[in-house]
Structure formats: C-alpha cells, structure tokens
C-alpha atoms as a PDB file:
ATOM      1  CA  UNK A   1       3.209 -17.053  23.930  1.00  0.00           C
ATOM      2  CA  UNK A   2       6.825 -18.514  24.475  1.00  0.00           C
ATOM      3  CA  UNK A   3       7.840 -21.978  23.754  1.00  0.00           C
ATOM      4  CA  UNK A   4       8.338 -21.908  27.550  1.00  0.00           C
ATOM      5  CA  UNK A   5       5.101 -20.863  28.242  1.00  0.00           C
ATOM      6  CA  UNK A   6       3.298 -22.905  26.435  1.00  0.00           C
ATOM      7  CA  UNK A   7       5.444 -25.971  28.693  1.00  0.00           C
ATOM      8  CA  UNK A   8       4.196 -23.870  31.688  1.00  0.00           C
ATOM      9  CA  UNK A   9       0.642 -24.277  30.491  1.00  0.00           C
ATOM     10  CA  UNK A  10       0.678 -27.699  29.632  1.00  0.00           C
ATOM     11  CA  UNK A  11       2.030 -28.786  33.078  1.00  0.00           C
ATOM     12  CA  UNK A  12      -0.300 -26.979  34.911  1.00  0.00           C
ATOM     13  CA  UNK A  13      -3.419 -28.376  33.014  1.00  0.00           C
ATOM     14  CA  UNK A  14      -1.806 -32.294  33.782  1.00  0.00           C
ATOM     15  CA  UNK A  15      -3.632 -34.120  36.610  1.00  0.00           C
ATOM     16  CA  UNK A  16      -2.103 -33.514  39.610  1.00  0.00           C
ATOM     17  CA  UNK A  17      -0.226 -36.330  42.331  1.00  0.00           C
ATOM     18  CA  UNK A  18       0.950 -35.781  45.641  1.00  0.00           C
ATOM     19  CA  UNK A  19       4.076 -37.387  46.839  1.00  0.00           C
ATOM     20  CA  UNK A  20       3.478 -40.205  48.650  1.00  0.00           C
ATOM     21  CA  UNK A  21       1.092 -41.693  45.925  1.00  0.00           C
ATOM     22  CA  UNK A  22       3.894 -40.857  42.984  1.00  0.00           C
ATOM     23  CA  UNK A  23       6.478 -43.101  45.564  1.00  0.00           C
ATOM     24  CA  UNK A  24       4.011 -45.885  46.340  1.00  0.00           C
ATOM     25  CA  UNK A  25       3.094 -46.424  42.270  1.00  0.00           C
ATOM     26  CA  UNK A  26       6.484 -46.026  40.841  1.00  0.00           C
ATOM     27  CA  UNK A  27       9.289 -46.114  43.391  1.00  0.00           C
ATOM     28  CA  UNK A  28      10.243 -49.672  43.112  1.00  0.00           C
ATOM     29  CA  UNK A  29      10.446 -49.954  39.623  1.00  0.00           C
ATOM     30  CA  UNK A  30      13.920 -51.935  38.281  1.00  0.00           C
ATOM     31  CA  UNK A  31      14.548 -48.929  35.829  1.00  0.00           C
ATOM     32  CA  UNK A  32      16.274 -48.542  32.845  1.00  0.00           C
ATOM     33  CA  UNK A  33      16.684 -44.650  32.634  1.00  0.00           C
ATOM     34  CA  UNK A  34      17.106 -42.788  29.310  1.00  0.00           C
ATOM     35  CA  UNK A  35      17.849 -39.055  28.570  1.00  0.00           C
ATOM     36  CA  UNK A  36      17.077 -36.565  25.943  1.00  0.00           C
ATOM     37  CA  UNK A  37      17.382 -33.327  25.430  1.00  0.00           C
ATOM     38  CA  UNK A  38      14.987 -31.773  23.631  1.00  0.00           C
ATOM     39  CA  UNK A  39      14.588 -28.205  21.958  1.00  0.00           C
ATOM     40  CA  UNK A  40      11.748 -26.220  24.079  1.00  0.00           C
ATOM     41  CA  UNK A  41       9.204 -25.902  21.147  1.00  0.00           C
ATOM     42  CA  UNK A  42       9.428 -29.772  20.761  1.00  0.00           C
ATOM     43  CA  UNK A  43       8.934 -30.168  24.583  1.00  0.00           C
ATOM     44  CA  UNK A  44       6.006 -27.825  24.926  1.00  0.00           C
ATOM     45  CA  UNK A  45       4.618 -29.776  21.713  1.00  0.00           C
ATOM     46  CA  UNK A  46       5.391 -33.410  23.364  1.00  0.00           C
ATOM     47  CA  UNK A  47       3.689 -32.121  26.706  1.00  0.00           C
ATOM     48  CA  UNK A  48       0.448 -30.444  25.006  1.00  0.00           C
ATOM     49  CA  UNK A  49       0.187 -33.799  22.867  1.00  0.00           C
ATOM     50  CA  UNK A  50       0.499 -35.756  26.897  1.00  0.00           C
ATOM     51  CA  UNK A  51      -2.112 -33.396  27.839  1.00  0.00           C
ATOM     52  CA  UNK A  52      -4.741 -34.300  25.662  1.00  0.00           C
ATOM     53  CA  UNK A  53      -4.111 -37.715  25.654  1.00  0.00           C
ATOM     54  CA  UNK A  54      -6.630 -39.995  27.054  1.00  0.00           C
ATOM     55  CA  UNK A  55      -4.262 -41.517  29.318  1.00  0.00           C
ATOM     56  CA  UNK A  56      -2.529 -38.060  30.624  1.00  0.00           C
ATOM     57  CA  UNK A  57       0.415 -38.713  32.757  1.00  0.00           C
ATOM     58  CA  UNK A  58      -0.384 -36.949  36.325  1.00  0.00           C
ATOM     59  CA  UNK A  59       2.428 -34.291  37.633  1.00  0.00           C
ATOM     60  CA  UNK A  60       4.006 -34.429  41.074  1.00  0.00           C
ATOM     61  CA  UNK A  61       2.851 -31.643  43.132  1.00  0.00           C
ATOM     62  CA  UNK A  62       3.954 -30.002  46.070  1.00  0.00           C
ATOM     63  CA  UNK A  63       2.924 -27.399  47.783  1.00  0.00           C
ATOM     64  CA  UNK A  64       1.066 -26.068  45.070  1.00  0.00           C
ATOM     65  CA  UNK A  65       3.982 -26.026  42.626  1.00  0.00           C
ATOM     66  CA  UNK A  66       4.440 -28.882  39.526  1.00  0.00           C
ATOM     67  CA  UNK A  67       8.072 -27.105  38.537  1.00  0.00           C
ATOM     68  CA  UNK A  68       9.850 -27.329  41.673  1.00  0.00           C
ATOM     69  CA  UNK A  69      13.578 -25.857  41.929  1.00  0.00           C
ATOM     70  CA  UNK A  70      16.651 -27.990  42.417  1.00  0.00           C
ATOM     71  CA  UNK A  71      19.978 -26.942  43.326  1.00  0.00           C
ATOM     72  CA  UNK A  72      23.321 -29.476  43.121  1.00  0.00           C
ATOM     73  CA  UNK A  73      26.767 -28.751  43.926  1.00  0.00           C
ATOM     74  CA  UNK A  74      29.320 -31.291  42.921  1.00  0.00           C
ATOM     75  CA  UNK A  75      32.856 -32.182  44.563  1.00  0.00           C
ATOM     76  CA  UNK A  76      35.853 -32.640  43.044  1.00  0.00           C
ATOM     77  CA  UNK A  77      39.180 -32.729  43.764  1.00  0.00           C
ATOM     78  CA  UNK A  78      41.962 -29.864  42.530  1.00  0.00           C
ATOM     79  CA  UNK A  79      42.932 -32.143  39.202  1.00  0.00           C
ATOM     80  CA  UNK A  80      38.843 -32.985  38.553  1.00  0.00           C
ATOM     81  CA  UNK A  81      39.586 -36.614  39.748  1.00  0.00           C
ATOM     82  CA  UNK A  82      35.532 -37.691  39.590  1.00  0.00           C
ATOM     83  CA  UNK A  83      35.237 -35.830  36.119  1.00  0.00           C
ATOM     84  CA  UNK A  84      38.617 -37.579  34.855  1.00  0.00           C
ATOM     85  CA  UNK A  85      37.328 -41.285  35.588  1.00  0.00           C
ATOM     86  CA  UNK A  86      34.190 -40.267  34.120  1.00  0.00           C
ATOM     87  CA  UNK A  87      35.488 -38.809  30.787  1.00  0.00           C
ATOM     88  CA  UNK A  88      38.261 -41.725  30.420  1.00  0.00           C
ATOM     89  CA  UNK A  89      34.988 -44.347  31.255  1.00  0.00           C
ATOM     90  CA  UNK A  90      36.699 -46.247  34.414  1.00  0.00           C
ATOM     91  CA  UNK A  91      35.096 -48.728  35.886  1.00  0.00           C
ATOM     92  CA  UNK A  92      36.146 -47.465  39.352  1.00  0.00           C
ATOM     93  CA  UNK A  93      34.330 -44.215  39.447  1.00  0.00           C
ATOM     94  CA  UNK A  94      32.530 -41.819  41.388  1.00  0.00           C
ATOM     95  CA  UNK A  95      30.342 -38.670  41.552  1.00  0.00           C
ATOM     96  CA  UNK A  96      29.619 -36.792  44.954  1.00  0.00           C
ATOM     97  CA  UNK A  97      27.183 -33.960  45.103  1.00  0.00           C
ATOM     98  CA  UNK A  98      24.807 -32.224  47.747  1.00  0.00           C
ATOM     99  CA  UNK A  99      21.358 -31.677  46.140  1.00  0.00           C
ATOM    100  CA  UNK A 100      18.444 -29.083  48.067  1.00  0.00           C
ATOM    101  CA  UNK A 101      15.210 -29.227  47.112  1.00  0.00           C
ATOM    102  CA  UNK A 102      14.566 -25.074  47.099  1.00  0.00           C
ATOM    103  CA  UNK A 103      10.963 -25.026  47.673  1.00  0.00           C
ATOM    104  CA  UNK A 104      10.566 -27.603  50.501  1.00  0.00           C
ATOM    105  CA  UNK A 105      14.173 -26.455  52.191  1.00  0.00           C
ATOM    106  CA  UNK A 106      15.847 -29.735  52.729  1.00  0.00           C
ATOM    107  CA  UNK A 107      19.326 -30.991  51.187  1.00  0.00           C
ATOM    108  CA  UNK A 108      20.800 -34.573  50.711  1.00  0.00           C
ATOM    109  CA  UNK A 109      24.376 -35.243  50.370  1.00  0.00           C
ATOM    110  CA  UNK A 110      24.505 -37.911  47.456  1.00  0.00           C
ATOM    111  CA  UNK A 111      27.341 -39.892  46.711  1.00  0.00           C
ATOM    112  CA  UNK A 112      27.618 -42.773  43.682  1.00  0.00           C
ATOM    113  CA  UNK A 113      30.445 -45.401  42.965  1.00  0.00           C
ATOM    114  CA  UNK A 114      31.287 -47.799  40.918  1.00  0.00           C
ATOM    115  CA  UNK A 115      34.000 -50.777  42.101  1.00  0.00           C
ATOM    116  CA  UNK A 116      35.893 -53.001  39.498  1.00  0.00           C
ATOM    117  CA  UNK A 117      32.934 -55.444  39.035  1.00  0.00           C
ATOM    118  CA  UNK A 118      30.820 -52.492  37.366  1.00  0.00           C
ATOM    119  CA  UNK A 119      28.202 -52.646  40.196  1.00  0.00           C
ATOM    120  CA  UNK A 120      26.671 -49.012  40.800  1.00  0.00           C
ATOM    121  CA  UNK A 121      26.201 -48.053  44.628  1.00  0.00           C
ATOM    122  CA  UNK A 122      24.648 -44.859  45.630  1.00  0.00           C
ATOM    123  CA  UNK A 123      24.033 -43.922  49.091  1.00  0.00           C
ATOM    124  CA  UNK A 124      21.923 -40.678  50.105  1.00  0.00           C
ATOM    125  CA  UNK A 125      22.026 -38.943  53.497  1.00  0.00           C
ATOM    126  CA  UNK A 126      19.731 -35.991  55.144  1.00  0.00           C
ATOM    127  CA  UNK A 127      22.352 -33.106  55.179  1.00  0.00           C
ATOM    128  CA  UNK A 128      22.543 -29.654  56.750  1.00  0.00           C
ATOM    129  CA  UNK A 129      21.305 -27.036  54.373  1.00  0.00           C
ATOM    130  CA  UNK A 130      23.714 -24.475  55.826  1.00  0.00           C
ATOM    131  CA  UNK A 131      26.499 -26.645  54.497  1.00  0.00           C
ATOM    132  CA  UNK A 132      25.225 -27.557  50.935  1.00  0.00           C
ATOM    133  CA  UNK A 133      28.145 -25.544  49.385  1.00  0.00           C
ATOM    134  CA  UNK A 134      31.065 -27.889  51.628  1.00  0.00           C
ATOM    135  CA  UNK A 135      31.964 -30.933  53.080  1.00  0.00           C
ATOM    136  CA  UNK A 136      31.472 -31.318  56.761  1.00  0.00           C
ATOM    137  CA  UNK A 137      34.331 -33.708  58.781  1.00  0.00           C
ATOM    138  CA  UNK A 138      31.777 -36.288  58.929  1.00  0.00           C
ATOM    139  CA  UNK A 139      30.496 -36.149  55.289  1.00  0.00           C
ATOM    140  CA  UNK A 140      35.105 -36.109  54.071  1.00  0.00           C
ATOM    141  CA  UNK A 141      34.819 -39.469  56.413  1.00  0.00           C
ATOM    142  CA  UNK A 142      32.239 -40.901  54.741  1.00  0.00           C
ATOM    143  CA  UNK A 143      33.427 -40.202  51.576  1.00  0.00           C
ATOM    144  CA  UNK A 144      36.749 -41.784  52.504  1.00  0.00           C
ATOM    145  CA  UNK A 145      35.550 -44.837  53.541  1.00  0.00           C
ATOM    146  CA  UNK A 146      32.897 -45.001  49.846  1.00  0.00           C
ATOM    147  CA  UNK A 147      36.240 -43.836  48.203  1.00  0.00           C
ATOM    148  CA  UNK A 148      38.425 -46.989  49.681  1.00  0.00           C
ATOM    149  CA  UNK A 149      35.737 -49.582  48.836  1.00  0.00           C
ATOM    150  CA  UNK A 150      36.110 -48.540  45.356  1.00  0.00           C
ATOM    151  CA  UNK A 151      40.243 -48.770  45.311  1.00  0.00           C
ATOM    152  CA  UNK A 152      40.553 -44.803  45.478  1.00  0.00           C
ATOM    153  CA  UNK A 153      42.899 -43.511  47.622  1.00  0.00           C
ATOM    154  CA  UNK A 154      40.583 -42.630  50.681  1.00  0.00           C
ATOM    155  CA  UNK A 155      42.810 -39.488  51.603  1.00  0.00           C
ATOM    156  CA  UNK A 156      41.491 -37.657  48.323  1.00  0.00           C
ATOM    157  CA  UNK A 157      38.383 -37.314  50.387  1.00  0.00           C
ATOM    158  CA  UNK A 158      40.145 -34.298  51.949  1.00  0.00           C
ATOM    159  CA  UNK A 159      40.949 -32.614  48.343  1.00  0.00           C
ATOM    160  CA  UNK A 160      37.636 -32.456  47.516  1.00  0.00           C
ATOM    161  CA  UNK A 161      35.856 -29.155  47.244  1.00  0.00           C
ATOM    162  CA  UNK A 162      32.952 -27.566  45.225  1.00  0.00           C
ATOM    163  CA  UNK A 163      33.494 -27.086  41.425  1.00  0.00           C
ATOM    164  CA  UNK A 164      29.972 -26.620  39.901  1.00  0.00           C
ATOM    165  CA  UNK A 165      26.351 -25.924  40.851  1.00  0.00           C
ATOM    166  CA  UNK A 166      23.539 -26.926  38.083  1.00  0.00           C
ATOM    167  CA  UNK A 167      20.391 -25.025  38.863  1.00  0.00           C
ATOM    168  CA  UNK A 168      17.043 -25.885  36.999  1.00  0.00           C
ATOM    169  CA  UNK A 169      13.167 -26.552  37.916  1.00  0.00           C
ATOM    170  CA  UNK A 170      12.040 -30.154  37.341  1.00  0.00           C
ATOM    171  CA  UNK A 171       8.699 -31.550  36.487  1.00  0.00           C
ATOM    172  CA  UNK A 172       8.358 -35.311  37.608  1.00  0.00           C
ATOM    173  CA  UNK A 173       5.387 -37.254  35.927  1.00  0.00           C
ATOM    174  CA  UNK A 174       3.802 -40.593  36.954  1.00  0.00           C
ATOM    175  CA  UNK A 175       2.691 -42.338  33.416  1.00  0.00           C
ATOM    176  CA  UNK A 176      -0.101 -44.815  33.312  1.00  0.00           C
ATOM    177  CA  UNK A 177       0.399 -48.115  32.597  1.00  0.00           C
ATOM    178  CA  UNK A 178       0.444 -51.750  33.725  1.00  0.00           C
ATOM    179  CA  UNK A 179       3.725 -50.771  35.393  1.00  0.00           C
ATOM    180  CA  UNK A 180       3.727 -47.321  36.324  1.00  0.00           C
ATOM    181  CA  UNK A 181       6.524 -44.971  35.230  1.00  0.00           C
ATOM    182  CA  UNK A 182       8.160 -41.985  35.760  1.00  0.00           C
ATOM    183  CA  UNK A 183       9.686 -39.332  33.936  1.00  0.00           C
ATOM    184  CA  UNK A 184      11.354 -36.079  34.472  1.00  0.00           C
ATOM    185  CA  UNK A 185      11.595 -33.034  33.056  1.00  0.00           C
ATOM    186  CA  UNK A 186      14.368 -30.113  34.017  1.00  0.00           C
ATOM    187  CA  UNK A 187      13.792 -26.502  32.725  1.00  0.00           C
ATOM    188  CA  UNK A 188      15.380 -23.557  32.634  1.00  0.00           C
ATOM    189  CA  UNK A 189      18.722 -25.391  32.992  1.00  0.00           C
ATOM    190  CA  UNK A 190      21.728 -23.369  34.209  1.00  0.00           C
ATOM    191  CA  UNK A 191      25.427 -24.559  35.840  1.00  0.00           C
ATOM    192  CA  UNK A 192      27.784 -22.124  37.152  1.00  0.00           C
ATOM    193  CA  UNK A 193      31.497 -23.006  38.166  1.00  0.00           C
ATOM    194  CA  UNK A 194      33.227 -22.249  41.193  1.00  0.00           C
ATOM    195  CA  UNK A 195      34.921 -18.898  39.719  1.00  0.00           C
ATOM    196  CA  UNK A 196      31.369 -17.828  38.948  1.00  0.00           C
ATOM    197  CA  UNK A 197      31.087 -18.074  35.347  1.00  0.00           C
ATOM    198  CA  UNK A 198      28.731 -20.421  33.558  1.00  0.00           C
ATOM    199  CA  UNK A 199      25.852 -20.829  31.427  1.00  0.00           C
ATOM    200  CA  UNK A 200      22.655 -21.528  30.340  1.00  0.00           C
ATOM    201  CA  UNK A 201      20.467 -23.543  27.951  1.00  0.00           C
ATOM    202  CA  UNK A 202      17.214 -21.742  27.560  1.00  0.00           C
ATOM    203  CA  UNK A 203      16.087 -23.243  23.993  1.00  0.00           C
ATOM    204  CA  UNK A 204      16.133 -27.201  25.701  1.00  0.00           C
ATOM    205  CA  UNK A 205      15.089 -29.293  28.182  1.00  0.00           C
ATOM    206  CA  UNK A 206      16.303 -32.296  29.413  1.00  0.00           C
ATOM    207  CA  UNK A 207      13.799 -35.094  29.278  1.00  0.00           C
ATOM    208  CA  UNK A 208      14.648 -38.471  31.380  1.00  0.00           C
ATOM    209  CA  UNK A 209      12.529 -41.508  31.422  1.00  0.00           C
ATOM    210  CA  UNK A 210      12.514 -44.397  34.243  1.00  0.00           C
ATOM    211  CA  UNK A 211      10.604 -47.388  32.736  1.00  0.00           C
ATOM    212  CA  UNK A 212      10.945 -51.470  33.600  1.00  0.00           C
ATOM    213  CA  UNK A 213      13.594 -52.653  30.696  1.00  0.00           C
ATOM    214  CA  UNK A 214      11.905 -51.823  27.579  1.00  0.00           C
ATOM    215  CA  UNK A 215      11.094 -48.399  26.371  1.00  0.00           C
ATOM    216  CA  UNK A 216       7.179 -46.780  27.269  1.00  0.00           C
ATOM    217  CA  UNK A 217       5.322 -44.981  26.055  1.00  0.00           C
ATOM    218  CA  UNK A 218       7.115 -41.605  26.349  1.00  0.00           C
ATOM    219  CA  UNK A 219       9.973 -43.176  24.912  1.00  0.00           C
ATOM    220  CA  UNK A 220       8.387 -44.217  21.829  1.00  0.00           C
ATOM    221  CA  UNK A 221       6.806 -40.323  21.367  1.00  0.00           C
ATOM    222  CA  UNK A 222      10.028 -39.216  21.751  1.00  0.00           C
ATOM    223  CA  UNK A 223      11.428 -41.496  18.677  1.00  0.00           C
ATOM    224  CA  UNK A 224       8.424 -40.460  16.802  1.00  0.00           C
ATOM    225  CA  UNK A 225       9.758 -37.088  16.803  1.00  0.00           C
ATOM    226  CA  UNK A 226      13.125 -37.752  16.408  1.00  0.00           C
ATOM    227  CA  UNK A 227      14.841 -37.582  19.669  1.00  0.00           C
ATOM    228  CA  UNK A 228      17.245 -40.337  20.291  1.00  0.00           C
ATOM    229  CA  UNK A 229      18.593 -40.800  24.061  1.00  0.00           C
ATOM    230  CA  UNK A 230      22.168 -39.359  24.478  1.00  0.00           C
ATOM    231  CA  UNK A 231      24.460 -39.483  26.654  1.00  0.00           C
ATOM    232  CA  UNK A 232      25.001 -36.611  29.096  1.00  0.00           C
ATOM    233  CA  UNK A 233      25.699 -35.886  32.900  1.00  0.00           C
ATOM    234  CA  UNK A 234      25.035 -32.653  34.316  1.00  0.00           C
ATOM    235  CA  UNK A 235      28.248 -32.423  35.813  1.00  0.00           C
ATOM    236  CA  UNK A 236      30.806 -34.306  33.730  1.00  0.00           C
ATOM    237  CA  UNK A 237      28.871 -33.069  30.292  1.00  0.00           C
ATOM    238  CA  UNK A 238      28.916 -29.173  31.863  1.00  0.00           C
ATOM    239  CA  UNK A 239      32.730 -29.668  32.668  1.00  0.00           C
ATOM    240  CA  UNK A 240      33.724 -30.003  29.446  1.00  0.00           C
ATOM    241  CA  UNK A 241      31.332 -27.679  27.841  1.00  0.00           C
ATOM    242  CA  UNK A 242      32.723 -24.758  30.338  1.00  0.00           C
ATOM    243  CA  UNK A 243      36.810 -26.149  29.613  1.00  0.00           C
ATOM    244  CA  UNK A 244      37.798 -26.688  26.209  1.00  0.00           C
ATOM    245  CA  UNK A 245      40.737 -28.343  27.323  1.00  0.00           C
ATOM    246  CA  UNK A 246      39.072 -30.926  29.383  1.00  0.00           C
ATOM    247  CA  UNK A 247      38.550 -34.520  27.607  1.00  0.00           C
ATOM    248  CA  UNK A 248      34.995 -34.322  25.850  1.00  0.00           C
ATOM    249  CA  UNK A 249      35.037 -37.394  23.376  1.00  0.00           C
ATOM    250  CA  UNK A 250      32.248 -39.194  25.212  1.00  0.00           C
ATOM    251  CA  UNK A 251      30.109 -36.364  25.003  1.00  0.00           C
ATOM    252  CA  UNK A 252      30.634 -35.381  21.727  1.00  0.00           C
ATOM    253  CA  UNK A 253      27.077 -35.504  20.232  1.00  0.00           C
ATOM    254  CA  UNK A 254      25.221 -33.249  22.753  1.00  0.00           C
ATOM    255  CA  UNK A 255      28.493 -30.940  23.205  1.00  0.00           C
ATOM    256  CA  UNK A 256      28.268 -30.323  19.211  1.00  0.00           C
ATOM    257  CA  UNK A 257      24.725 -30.144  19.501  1.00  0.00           C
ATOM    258  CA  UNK A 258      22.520 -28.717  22.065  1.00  0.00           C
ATOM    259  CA  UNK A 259      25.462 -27.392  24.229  1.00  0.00           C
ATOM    260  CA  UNK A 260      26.771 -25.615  21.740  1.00  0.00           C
ATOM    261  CA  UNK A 261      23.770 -22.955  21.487  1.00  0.00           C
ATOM    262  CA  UNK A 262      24.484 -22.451  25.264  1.00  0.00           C
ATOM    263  CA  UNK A 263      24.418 -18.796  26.657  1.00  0.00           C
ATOM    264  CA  UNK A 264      27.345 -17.754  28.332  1.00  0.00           C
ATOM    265  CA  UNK A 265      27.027 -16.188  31.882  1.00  0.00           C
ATOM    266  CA  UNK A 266      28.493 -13.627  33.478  1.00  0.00           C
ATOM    267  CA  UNK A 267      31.416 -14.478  36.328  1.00  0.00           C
ATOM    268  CA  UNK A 268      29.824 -12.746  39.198  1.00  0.00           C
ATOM    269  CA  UNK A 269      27.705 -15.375  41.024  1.00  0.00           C
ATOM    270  CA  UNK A 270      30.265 -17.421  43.058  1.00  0.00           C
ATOM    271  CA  UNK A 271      29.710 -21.500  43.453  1.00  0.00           C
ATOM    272  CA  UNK A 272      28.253 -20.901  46.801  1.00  0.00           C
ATOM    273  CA  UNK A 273      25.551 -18.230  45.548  1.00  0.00           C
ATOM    274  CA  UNK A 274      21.658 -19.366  44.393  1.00  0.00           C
END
C-alpha cells in the first residue's frame, strides 16, 4: 500500500461531520493560520496516529466524499502585478482568484487586499461557473473599485487575465478541544500555467492549521516530527517555482525544498482545462 493510500485509509476511518455542524463549531474562530508541507509518508503517519487517538478529529463530509476537489484560477495582470507586490512584500497588495468546489458545482470569485495600514480585507462572491476561467464586466468593476481602495491604479482591473490554476483534493478536519479547530489538508497537489505547462507534487501535502492564537494540538504533532510552518502561497510560491527568473527570495526554503522534487507536466492542458 502507497503512502497515499494509507492517507486515503486513514481519512476514511475519521469520524465523519457534515457541513453545517463543522461551520457552527469552528467558523468564528479569530485564527492564526499556519502551513506545512509535509512529505506523504509523514502525513499518512500523522493522520493514522489522529486516527487512533482518543480524541480523533472528525472529517468534513459531503456527499459521501471526505477528499473533495478544488479548482482555483488566479488573475494577474501581463507584468504579474499581484505576484510582484507579493514577492517584493508590499504592504499594498492583492490576490484575485475564482475558486469551484468540483464535487458540489459551485464557484466563488475571491478577492484579498491589503491597504497601507497592513489591514487584510477579503471579500467572496457567488460566481458563474461557466466563467471561472475569466473576468466578467461586473467582476473587472469590482475589482477596480477593491483595487482603488488599496492605492492601485483601478484601470489595471482591465489587464487582468488568468495565469495559473492549482488543482488538488482537500480534507478539512474539525479538532476537539475547548475551542474547536480546524485544519486542512490538500492532496494530490498540481498547478498548471496559462501556456499549459506545470507540475505536480505527489510525495507532499500541504497541511494548514486554523487555531485561536497559540498553536493546538496538531501543531504541536507536527513539531514533534519535525515540521516547522513555512511560508508558501499557492500562487505566488508556484510562480516562481514554474519561472526561474521571477523573484523567489521569500520563498526560498520550500522552493529549495519540497518544490524542488516537483514533477514537471506536460504543456498540453491549457489554463482553462480541468
């Protein structure tokens, strides 16, 4: 049995939570959220260890499934504008992106910004699943108007276009405690650019904890075994890993490290494509 399948097992043998229970326990949590990414054999070993525990964490299910499929596209303009502010670490900044839940059929058009006093905004709208891949009128006015609160020019709104799609299937847990928490865990991780080519990182996971200020529970397992948080966005952090001569320096570690074991894909699967 695979490293992945032993993940697979372990999930499916967790106690089981439907939505609206998962969002009424640990929805309104002030979070401080951590990520890791951990080699598979490590994460099959962490969840088997969860498992048995006497205090298993339960696993979101829906519809029968506990790994459900996710599918983001992120916008950028023509000179990577949202990946530039990112990699330089501006305090104006931003990060647009339509995400569809594959399994239940609905989409969300997800935007995040950051103004000169540092505070973090992000707004999240219902959005046509035919257009997950573009930017309707509407959405390029929205994003305009999010873009000029920030002190960005709000007619780069109409450069932006898609430039990457992560795919991946993510396990959410609710762990027990006085406070509830949550954690995530994304599989099977793949991104794919818009000329088609990508890649893949089938030997990790990434593991991301949601927990009231100090660390839980999960965190400290983690540490136990050796897995320190790290910095890493799916979109900035798979920029740079696809274009060597994009700025990397704040992703050094996990470039070096996990992303370097990646598995090149092939450049036949345009940005638009599941």
């Amino acid at each position: 049995m695979t490293a992945r399948d032993r993940a697979a097992t372990a999930i499916g043998a967790l106690p089981a939570i439907g939505l609206d229970a998962l969002t009424t326990d640990a929805a309104l949590l002030t979070r401080v959220d951590r990520k890791y990414v951990v080699p598979m054999e490590a994460t099959a070993s962490l969840l088997h260890t969860l498992q048995r525990s006497a205090h298993a964490p339960a696993a979101l299910e829906i519809g029968g499934e506990r790994e459900l499929a996710y599918r983001s596209v992120y916008f950028d303009t023509p000179d990577l504008l949202s990946f530039r502010l990112a990699a330089h670490g501006r305090r104006r900044r931003f990060k647009l992106r339509t995400r569809t839940y594959v399994d239940t059929g609905v989409a969300f058009l997800e935007m995040k910004t950051r103004g000169a006093r540092g505070l973090t905004r992000k707004e999240r709208d219902t959005y046509d699943l035919d257009a997950a891949d573009r930017l309707t009128a509407e959405a390029r006015d929205e994003v305009a108007d999010a873009l000029g609160a920030i002190g960005v020019e709000p007619g780069r709104a109409d450069d932006l276009d898609a430039r990457l799609q992560t795919l991946y299937r993510r396990t959410t847990l609710l762990l027990p405690g006085e406070i509830p928490s949550r954690a995530t865990i994304d599989l099977d991780l793949r991104w794919i650019d818009a000329d088609g080519g990508g890649f893949t990182l089938p030997r990790f996971a990434i593991v991301e904890t949601k927990s009231p200020g100090q660390a839980g529970a999960l965190d400290r397992a983690l540490w136990r075994a050796g897995h320190r948080p790290q910095r890493i966005s799916k979109y900035a952090t798979g920029m740079a890993a696809l274009r060597a001569d994009l700025p990397r320096n704040r992703w050094t570690r996990v470039l070096a490290g996990p992303f370097a074991s990646s598995r090149p894909t092939r450049k036949d699967t345009p940005c638009a494509a599941v």
